[in-house]
Protein backbone atom coordinates (compact mmCIF):
# COMPACT_ATOMS: atom_id res chain seq x y z
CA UNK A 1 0.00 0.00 0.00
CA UNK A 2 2.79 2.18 -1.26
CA UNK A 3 3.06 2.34 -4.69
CA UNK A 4 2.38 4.71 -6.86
CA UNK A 5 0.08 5.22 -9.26
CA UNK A 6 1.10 7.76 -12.40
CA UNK A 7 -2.13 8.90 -14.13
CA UNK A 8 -2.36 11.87 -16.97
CA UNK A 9 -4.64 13.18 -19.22
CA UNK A 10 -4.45 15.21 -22.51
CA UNK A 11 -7.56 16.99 -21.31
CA UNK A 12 -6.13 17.96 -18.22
CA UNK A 13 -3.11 20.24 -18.23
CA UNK A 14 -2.80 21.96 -15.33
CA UNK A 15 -1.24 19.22 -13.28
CA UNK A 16 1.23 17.65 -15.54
CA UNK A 17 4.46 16.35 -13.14
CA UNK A 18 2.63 17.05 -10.27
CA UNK A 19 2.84 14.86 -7.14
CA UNK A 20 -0.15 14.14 -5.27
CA UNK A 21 -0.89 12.81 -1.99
CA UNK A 22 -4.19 11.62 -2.41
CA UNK A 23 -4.58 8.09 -1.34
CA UNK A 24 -5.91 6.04 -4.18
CA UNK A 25 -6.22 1.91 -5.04
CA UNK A 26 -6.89 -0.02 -8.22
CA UNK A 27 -10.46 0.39 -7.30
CA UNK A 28 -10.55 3.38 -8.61
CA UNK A 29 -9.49 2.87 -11.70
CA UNK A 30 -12.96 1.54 -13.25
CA UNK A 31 -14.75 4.65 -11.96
CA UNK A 32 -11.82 6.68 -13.37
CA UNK A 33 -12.13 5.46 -17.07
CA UNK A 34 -15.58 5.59 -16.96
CA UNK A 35 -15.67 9.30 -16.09
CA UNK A 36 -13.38 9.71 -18.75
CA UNK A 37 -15.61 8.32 -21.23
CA UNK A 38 -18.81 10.13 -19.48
CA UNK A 39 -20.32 6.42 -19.54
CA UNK A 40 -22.70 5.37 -16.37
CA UNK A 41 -21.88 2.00 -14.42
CA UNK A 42 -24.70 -0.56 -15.39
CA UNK A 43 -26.92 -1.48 -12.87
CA UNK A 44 -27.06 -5.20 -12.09
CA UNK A 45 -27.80 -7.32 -9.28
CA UNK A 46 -25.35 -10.33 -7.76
CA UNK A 47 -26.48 -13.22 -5.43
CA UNK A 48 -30.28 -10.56 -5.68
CA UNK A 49 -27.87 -7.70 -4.85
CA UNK A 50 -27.22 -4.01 -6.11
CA UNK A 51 -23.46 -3.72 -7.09
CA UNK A 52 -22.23 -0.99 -6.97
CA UNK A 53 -19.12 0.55 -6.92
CA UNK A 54 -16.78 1.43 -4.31
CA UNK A 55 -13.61 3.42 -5.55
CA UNK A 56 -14.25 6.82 -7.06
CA UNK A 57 -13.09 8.81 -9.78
CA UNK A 58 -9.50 9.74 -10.14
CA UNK A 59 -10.44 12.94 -12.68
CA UNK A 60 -11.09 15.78 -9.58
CA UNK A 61 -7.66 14.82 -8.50
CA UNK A 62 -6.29 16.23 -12.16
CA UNK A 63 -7.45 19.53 -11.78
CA UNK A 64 -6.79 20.09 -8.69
CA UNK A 65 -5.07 18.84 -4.97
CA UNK A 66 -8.23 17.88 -2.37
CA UNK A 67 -8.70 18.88 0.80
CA UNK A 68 -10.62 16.19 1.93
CA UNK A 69 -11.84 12.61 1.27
CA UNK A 70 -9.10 11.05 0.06
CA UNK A 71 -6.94 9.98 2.84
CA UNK A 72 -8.27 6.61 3.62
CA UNK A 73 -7.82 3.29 1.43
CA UNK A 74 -8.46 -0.14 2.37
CA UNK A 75 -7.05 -3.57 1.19
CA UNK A 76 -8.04 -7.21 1.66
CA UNK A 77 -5.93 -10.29 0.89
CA UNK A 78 -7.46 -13.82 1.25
CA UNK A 79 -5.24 -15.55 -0.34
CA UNK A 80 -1.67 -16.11 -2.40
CA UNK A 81 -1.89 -19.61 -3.72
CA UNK A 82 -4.38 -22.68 -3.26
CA UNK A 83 -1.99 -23.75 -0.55
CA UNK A 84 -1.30 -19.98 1.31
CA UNK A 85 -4.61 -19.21 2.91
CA UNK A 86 -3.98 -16.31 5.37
CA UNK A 87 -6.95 -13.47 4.99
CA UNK A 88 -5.94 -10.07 5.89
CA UNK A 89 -7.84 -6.66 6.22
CA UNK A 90 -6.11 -3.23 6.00
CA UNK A 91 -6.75 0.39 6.63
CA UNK A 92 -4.06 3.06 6.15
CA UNK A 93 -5.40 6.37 7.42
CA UNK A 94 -3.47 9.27 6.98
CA UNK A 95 -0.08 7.97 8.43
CA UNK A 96 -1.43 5.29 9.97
CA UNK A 97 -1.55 1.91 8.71
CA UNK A 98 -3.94 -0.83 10.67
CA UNK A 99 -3.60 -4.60 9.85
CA UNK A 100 -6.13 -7.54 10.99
CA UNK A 101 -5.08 -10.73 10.36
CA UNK A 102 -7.72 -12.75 10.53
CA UNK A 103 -6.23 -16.55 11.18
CA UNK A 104 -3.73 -15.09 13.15
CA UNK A 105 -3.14 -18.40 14.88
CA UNK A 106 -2.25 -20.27 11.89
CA UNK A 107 1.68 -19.63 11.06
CA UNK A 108 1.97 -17.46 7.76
CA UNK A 109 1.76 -19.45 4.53
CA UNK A 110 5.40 -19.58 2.59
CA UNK A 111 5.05 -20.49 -1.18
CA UNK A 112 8.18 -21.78 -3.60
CA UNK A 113 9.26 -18.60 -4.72
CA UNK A 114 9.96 -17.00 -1.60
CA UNK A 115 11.13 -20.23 0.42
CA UNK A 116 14.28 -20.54 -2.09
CA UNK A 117 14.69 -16.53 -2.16
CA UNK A 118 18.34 -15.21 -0.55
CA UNK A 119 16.18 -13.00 2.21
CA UNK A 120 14.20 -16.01 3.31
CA UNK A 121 16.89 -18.46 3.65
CA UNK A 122 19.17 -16.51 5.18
CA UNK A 123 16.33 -15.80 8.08
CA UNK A 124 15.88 -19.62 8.00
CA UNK A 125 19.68 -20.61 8.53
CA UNK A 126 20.50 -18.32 11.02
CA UNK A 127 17.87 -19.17 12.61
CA UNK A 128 18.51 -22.98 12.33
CA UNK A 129 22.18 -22.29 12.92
CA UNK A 130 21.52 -20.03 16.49
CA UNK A 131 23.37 -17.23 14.43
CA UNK A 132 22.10 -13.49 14.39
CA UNK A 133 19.54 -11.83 12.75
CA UNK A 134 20.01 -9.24 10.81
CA UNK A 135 16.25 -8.75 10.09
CA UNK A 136 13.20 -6.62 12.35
CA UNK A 137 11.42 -10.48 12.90
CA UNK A 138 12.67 -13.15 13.69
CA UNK A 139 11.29 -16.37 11.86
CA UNK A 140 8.88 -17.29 14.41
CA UNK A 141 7.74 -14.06 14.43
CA UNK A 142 7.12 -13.61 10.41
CA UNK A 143 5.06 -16.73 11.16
CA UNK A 144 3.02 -15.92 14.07
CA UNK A 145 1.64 -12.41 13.54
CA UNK A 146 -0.48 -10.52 16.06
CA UNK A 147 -4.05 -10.44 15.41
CA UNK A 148 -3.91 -6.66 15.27
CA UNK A 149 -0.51 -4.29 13.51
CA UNK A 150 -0.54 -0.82 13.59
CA UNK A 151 2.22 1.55 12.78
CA UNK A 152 2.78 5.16 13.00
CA UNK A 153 4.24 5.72 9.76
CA UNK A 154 5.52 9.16 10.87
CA UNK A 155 7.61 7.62 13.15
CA UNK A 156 8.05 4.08 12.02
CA UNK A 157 8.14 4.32 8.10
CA UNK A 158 9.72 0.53 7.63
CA UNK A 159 6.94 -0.80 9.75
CA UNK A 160 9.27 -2.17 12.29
CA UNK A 161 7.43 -1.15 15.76
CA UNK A 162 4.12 -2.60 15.95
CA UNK A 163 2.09 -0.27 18.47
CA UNK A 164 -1.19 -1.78 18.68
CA UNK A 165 -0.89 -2.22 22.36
CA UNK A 166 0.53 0.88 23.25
CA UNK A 167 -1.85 2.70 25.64
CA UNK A 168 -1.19 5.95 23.49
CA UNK A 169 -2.71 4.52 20.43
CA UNK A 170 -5.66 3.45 21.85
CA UNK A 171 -7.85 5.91 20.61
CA UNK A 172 -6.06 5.71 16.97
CA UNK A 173 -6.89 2.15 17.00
CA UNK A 174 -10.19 2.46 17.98
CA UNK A 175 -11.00 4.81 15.31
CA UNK A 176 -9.28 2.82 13.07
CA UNK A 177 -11.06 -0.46 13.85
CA UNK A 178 -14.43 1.35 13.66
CA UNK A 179 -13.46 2.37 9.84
CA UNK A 180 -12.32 -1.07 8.87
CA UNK A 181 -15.06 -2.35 10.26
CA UNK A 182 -17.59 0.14 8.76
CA UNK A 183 -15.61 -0.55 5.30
CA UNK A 184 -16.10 -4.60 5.88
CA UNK A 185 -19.91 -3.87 6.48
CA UNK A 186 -20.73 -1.65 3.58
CA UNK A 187 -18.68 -4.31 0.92
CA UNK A 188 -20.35 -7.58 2.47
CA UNK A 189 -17.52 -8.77 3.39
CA UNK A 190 -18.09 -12.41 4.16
CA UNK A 191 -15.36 -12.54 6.79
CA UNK A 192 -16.93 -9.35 8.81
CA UNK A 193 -17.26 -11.90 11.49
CA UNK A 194 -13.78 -13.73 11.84
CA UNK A 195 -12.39 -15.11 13.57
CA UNK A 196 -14.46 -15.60 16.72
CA UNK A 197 -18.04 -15.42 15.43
CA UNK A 198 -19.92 -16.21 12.48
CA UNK A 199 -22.31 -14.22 10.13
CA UNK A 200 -25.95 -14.74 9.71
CA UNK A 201 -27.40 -12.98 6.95
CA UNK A 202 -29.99 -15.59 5.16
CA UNK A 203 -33.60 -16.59 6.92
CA UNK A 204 -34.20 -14.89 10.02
CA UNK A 205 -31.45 -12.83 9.53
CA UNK A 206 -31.81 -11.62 6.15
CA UNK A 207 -32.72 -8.21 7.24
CA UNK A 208 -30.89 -7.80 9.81
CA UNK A 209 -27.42 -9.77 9.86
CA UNK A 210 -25.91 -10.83 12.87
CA UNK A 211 -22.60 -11.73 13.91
CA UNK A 212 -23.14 -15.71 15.81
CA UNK A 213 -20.35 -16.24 18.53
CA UNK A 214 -18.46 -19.30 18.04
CA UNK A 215 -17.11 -19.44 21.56
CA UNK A 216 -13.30 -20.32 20.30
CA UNK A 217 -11.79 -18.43 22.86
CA UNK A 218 -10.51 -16.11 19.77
C-alpha cells in the first residue's frame, strides 16, 4: 500500500508532473475510465444484490489537490496460492496503517518462490544455525503475527514497531477499527465476522445480519 500510481490526461493540463498525496487503489481505476468516457456504471444485481461501486473517480484529483476525502484506502488479501490461505484486512489512514489478520493463529503461509529466495533463507539458517539476525522479525515471528498491527508511519516508516498495544494509540486504534469495520460492512464482506463469530445474513437474519459467537476463545 505504497506504490504509486502515475495517471495523466491530454484533457487535463494543469497538473502535468505534479505529485499528489491523495490516497488512491486499483479500485478506482474503473470509476476513473468511466468518467473519462462520461459512460454510467450498469446497474445489475449479484447473489439478488445491487453492485455498486466502491472506488471513485480519479479525474477531480487532475485539476486540482483535495482537501478532503481522500486519505483513507483499504485492502483485503485472502489468499496467495491454493496452498497460502492467510486473509488479511487493512486500513491506512493518513499515516497510519492498521492490519487484521484474521487466522492469526495459523503460522503465515510460505510459497516456492519466496522459500528458495536469498532474504528467506538466510532468516531460516540463522535461525537454524543459532546465528544473528540481521532482520526486524525473527522467523517465528514472520510466522506468528499478532491479530492486530498498527504503525505510525511518521515515526516508524519501515513498519518495524508494531504499536497496537501501546496505551497511546488506543484511541487511533479504535477509530481505526471502527473504519475497517464500517468498510467490511458496507462491501459484504463475508469474513466481517472472523475469527471468533460467524455471520448470519440468510432466513431470520436476512434483514438484519448478525454476527453468531463461536465461543473459540478467539
Amino acid at each position: 500500500m505504497a506504490e504509486p500510481m502515475l495517471v495523466s490526461s491530454p484533457d487535463v493540463t494543469k497538473r502535468w508532473g505534479d505529485e499528489s498525496n491523495a490516497m488512491v487503489s486499483t479500485l478506482d481505476i474503473v470509476p476513473t475510465v468511466l468518467d473519462w468516457f462520461n459512460v454510467s456504471y450498469p446497474k445489475y444485481k449479484l447473489l439478488k444484490k445491487d453492485v455498486k461501486l466502491t472506488g471513485k473517480s480519479l479525474l477531480p484529483v487532475l485539476a486540482e489537490e483535495p482537501n478532503t476525502n481522500w486519505d483513507t484506502v483499504f485492502a483485503s488479501h485472502n489468499l496467495h496460492e491454493i496452498t497460502m490461505y492467510y486473509p488479511m484486512r487493512v486500513i491506512r489512514h493518513k499515516n497510519y496503517r492498521l492490519i487484521e489478520n484474521l487466522n492469526y493463529k495459523m503460522p503465515f503461509p510460505i510459497d516456492q518462490d519466496f522459500y528458495i529466495s536469498p532474504t528467506f533463507q538466510d532468516l531460516l539458517n540463522r535461525t537454524r544455525d543459532h546465528q544473528p539476525l540481521h532482520w526486524f522479525k525473527t522467523l517465528k515471528q514472520y510466522y506468528y503475527r499478532p491479530k492486530w498491527e498498527l504503525f505510525d508511519l511518521n515515526k516508524d516508516p519501515l513498519e518495524a514497531s508494531n504499536v497496537a498495544n501501546d496505551d497511546s494509540y488506543a484511541p487511533i486504534l479504535k477509530d481505526l477499527r471502527t473504519r475497517l469495520l464500517a468498510w467490511q460492512q458496507e462491501t459484504e464482506d463475508p469474513w466481517v465476522c472472523s475469527p471468533d463469530g460467524v455471520l448470519e445474513d440468510s432466513g431470520a437474519y436476512k434483514e438484519h445480519p448478525q454476527c453468531m459467537a463461536l465461543d473459540n476463545n478467539l
